[in-house]
PDB file of N, CA and C in Angstrom:
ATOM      1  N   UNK A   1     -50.455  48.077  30.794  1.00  0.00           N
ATOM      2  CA  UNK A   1     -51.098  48.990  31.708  1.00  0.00           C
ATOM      3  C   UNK A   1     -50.088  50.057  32.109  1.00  0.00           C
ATOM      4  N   UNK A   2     -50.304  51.331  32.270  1.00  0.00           N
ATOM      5  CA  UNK A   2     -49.906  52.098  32.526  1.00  0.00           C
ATOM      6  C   UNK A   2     -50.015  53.121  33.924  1.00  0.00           C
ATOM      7  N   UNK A   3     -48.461  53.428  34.638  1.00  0.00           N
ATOM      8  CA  UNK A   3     -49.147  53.956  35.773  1.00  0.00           C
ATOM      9  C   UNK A   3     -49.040  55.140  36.136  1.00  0.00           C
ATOM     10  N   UNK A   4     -49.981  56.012  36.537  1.00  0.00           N
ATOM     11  CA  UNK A   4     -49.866  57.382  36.651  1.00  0.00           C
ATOM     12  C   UNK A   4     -50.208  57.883  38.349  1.00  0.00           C
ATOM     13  N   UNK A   5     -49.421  58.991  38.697  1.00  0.00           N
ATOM     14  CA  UNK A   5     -49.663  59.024  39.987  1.00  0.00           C
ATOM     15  C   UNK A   5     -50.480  60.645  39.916  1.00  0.00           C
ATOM     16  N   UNK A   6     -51.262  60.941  41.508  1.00  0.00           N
ATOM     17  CA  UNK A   6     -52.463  61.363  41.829  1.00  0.00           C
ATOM     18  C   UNK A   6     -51.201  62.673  42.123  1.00  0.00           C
ATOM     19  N   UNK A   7     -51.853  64.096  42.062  1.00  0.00           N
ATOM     20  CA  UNK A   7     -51.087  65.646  42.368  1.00  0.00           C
ATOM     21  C   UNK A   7     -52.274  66.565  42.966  1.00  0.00           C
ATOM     22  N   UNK A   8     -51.439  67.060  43.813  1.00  0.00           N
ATOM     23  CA  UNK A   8     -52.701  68.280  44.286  1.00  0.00           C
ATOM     24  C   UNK A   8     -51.975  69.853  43.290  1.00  0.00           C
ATOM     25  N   UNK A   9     -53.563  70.301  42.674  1.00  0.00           N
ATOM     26  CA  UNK A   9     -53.164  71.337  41.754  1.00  0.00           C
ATOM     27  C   UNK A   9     -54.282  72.231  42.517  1.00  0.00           C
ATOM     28  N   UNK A  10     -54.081  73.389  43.388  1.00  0.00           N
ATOM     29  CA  UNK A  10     -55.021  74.167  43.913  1.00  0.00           C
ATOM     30  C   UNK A  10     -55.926  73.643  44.621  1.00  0.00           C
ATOM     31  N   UNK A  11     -57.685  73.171  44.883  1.00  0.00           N
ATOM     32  CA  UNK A  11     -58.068  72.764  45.783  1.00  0.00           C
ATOM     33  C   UNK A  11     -58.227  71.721  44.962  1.00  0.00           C
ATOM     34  N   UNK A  12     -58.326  70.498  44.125  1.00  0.00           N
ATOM     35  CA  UNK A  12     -58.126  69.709  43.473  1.00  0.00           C
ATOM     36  C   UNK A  12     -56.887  68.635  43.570  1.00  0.00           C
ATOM     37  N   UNK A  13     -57.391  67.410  43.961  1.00  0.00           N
ATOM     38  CA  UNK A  13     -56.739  66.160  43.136  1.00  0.00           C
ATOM     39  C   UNK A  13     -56.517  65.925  41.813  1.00  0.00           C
ATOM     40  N   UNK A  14     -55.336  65.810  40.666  1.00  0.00           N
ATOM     41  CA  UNK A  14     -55.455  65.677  39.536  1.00  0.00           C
ATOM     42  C   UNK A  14     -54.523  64.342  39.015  1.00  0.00           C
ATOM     43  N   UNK A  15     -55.016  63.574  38.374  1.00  0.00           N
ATOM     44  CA  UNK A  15     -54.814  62.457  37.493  1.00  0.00           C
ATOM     45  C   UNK A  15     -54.421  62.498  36.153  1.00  0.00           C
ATOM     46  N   UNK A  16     -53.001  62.709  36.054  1.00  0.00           N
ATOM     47  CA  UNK A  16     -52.675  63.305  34.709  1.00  0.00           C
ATOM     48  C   UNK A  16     -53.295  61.964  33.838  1.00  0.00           C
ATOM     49  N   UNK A  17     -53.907  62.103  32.185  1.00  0.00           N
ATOM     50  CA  UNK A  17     -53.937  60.777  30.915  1.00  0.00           C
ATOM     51  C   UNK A  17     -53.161  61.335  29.840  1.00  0.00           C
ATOM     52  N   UNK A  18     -52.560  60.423  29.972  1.00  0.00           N
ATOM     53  CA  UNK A  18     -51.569  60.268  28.444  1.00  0.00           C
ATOM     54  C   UNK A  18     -51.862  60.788  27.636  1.00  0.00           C
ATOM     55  N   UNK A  19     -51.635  61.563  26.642  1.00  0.00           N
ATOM     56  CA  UNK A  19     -51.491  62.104  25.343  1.00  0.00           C
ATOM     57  C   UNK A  19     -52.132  61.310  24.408  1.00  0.00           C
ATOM     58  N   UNK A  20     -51.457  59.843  24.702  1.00  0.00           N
ATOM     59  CA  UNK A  20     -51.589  59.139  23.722  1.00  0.00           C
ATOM     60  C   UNK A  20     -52.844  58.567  23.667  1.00  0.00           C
ATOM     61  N   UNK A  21     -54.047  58.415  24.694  1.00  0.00           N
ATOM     62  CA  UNK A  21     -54.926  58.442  25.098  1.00  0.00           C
ATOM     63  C   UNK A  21     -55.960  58.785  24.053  1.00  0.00           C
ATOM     64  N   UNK A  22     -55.526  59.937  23.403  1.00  0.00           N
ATOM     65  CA  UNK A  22     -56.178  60.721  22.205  1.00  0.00           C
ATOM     66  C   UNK A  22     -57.674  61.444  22.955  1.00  0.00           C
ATOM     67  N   UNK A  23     -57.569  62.213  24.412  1.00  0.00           N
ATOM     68  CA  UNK A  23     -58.650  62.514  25.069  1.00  0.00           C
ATOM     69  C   UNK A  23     -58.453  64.058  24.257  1.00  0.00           C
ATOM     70  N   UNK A  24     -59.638  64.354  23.854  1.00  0.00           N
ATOM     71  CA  UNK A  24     -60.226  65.665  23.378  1.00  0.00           C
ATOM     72  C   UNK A  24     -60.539  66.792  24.748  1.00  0.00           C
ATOM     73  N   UNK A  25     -59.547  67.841  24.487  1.00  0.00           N
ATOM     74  CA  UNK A  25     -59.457  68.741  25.666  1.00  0.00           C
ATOM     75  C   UNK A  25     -60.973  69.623  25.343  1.00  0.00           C
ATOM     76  N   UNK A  26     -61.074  69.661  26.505  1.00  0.00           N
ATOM     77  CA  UNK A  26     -62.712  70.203  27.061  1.00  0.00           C
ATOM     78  C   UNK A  26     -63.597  69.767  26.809  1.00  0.00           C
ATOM     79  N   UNK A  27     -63.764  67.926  26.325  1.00  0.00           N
ATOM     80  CA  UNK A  27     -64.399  66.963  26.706  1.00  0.00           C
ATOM     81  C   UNK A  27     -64.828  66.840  28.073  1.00  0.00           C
ATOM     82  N   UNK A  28     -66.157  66.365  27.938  1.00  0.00           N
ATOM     83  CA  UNK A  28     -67.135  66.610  29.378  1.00  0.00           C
ATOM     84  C   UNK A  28     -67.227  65.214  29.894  1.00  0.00           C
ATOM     85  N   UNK A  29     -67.278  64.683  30.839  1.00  0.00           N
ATOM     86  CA  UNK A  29     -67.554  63.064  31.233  1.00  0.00           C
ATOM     87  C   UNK A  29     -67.746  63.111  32.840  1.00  0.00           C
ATOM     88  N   UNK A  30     -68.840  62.227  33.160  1.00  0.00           N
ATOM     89  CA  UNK A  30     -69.221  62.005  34.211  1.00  0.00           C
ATOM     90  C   UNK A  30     -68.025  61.143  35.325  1.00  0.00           C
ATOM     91  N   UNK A  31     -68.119  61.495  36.093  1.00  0.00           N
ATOM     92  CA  UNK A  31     -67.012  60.527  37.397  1.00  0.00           C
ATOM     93  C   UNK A  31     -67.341  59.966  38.050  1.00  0.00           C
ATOM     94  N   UNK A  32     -67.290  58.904  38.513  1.00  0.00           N
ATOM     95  CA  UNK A  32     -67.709  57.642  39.559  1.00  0.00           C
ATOM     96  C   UNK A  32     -66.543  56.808  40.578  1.00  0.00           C
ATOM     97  N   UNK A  33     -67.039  56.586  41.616  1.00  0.00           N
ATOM     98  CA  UNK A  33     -66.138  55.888  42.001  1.00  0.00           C
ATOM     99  C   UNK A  33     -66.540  54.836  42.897  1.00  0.00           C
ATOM    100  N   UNK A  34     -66.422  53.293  42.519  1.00  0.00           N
ATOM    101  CA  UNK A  34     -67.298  52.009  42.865  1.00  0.00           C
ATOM    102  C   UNK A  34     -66.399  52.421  45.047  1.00  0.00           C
ATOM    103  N   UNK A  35     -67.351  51.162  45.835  1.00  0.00           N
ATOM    104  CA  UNK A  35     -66.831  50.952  46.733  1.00  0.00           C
ATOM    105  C   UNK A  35     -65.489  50.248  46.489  1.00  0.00           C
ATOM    106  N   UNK A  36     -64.644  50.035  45.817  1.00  0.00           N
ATOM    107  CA  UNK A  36     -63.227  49.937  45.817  1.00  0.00           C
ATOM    108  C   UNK A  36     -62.238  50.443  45.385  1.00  0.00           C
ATOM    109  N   UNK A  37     -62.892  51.533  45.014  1.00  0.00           N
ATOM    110  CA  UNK A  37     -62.075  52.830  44.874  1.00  0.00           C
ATOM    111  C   UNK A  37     -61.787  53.229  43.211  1.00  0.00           C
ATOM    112  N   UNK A  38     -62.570  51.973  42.373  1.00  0.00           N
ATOM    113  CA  UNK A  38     -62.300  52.335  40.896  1.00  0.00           C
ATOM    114  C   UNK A  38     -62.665  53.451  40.500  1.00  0.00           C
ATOM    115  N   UNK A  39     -62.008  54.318  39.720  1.00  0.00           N
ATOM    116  CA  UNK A  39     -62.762  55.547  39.549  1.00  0.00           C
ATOM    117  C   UNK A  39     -62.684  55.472  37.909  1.00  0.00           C
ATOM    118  N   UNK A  40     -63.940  55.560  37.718  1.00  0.00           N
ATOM    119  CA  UNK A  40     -64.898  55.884  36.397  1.00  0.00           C
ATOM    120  C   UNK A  40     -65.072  56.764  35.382  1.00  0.00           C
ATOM    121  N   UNK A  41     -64.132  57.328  34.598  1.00  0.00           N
ATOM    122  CA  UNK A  41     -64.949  58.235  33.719  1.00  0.00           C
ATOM    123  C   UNK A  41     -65.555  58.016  32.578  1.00  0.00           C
ATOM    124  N   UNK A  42     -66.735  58.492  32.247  1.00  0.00           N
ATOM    125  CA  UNK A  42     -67.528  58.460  30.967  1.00  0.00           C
ATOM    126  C   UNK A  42     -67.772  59.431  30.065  1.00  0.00           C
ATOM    127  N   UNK A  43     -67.828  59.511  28.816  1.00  0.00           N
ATOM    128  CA  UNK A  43     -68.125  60.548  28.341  1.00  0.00           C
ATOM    129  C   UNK A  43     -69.795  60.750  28.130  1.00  0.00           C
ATOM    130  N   UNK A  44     -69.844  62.202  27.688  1.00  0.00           N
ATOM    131  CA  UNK A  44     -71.088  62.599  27.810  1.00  0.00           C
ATOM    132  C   UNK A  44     -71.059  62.373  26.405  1.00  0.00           C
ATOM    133  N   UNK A  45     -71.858  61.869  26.131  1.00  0.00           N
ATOM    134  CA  UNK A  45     -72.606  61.980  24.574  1.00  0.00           C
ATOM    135  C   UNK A  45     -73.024  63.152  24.476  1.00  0.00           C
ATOM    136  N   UNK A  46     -73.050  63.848  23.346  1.00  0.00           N
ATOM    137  CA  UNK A  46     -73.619  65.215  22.882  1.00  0.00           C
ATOM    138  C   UNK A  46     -75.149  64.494  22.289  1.00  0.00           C
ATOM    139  N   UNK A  47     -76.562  64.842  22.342  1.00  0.00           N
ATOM    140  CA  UNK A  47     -77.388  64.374  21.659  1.00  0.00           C
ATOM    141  C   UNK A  47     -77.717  65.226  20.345  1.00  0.00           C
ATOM    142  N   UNK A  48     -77.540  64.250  19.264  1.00  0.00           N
ATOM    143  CA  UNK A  48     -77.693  65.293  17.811  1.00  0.00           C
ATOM    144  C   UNK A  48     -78.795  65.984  17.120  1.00  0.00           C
ATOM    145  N   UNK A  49     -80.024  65.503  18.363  1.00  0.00           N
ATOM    146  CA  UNK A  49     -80.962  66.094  17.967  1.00  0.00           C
ATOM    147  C   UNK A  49     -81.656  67.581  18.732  1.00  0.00           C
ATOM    148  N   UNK A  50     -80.604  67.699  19.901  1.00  0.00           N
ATOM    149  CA  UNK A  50     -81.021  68.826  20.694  1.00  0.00           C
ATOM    150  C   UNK A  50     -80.711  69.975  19.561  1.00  0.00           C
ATOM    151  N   UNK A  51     -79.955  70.660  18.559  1.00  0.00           N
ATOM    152  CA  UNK A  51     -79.894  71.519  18.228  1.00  0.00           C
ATOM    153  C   UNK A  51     -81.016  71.917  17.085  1.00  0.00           C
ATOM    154  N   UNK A  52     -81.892  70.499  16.774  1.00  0.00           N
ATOM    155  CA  UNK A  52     -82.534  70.622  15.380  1.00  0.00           C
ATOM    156  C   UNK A  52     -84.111  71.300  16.186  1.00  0.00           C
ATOM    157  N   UNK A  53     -84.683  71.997  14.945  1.00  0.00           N
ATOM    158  CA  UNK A  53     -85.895  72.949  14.903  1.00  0.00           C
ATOM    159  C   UNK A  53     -86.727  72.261  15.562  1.00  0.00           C
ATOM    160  N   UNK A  54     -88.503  72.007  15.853  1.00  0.00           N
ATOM    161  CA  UNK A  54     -89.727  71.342  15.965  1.00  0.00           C
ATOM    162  C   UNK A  54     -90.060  71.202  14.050  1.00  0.00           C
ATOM    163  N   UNK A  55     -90.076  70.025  14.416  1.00  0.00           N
ATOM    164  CA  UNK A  55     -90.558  69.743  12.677  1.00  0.00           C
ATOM    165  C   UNK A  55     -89.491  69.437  11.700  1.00  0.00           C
ATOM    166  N   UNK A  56     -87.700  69.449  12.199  1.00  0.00           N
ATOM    167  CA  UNK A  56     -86.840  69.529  10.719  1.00  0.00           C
ATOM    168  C   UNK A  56     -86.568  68.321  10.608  1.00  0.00           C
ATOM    169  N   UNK A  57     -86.565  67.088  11.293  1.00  0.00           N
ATOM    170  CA  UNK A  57     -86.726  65.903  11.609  1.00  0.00           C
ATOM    171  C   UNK A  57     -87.771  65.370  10.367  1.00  0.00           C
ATOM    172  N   UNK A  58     -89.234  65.952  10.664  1.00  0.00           N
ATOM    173  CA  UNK A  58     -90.184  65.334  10.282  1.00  0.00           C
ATOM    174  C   UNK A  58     -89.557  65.924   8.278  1.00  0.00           C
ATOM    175  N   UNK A  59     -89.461  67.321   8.317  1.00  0.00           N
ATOM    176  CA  UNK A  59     -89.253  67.582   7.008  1.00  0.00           C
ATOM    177  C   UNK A  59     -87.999  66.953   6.151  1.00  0.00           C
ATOM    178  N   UNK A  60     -87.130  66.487   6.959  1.00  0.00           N
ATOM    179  CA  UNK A  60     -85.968  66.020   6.228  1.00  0.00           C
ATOM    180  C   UNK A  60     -86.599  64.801   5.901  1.00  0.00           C
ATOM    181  N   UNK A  61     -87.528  64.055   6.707  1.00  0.00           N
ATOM    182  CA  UNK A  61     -88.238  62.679   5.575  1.00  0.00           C
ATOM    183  C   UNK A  61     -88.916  62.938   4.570  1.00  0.00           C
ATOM    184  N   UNK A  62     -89.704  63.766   5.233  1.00  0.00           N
ATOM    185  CA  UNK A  62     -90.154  64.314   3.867  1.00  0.00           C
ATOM    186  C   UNK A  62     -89.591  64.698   2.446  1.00  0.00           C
ATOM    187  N   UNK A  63     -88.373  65.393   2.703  1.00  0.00           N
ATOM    188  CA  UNK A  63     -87.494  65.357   1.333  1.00  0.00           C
ATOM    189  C   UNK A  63     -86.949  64.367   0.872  1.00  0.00           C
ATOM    190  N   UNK A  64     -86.355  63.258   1.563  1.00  0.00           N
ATOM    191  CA  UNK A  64     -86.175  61.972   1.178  1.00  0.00           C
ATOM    192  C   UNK A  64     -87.568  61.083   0.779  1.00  0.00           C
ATOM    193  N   UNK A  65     -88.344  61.570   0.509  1.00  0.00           N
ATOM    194  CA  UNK A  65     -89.601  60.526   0.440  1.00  0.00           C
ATOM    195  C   UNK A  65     -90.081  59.353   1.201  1.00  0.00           C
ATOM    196  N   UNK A  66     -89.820  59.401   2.994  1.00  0.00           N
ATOM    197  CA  UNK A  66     -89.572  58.832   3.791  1.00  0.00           C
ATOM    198  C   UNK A  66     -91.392  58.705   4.095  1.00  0.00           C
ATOM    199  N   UNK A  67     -92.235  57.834   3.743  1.00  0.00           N
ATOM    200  CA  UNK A  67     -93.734  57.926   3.544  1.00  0.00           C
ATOM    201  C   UNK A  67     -94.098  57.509   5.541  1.00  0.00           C
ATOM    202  N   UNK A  68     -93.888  58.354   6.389  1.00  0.00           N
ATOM    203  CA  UNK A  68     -94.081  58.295   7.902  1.00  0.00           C
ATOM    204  C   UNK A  68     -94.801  59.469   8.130  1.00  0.00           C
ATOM    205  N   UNK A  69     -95.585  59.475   9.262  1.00  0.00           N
ATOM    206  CA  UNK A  69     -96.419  60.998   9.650  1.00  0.00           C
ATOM    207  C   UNK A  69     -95.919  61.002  11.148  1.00  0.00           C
ATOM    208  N   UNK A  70     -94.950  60.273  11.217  1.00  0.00           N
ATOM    209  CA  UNK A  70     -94.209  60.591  12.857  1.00  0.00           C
ATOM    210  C   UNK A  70     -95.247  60.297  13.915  1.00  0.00           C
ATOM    211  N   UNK A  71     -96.216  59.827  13.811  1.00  0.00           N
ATOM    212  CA  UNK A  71     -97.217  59.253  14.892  1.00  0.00           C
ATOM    213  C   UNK A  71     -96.473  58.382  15.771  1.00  0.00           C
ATOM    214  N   UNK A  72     -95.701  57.574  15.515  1.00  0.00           N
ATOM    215  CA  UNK A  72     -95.360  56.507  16.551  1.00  0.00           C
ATOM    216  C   UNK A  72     -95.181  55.387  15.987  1.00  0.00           C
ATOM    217  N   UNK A  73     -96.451  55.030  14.795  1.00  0.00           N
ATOM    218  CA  UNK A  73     -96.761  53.920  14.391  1.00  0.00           C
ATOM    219  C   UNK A  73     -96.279  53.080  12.948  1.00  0.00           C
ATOM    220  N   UNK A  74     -94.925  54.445  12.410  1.00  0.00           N
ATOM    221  CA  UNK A  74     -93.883  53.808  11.503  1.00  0.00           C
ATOM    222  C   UNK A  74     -95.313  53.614  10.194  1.00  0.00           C
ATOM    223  N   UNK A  75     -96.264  53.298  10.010  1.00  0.00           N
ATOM    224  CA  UNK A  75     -97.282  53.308   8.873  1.00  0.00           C
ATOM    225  C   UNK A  75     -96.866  52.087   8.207  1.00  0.00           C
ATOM    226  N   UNK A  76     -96.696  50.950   9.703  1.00  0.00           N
ATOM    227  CA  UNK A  76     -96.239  49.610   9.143  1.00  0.00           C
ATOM    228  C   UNK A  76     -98.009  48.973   9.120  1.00  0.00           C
ATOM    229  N   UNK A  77     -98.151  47.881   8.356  1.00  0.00           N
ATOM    230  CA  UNK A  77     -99.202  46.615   8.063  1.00  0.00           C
ATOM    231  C   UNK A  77     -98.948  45.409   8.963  1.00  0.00           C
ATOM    232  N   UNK A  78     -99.587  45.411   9.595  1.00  0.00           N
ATOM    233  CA  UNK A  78     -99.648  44.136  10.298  1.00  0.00           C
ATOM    234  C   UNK A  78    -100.469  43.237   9.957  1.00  0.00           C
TER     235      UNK A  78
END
């Protein structure tokens, strides 16, 4: 375990992380802090489907021969 101490940088508290950490600068993550003072960070997942068209989803099965009509119901047999 490693220990790092708390700095005031302008109106901010800052918590330097290690290098070695391998944290990606201008990585986004949520902060928490339990009633005992643990403080939390998470990263934000990027979701990979926010950038895709209406429909490129459905057409990329389609080029794979993916036999679904995206109803819901997978075009399984029960």
């Amino acid at each position: 375990m490693m220990k790092v101490k708390a700095r005031e940088v302008g109106h901010s508290t800052v918590v330097s992380v290690p290098k070695s950490f391998g944290i990606e600068t201008g990585k986004e993550y949520t902060v928490a802090i339990d009633n005992l003072g643990t403080i939390t960070f998470e990263p934000i997942d990027v979701n990979p489907f926010a950038q895709m068209a209406t429909g490129e989803l459905y057409q990329d099965n389609k080029d794979i021969l993916v036999d679904d009509d995206a109803k819901g119901l997978e075009n399984v047999e029960y």
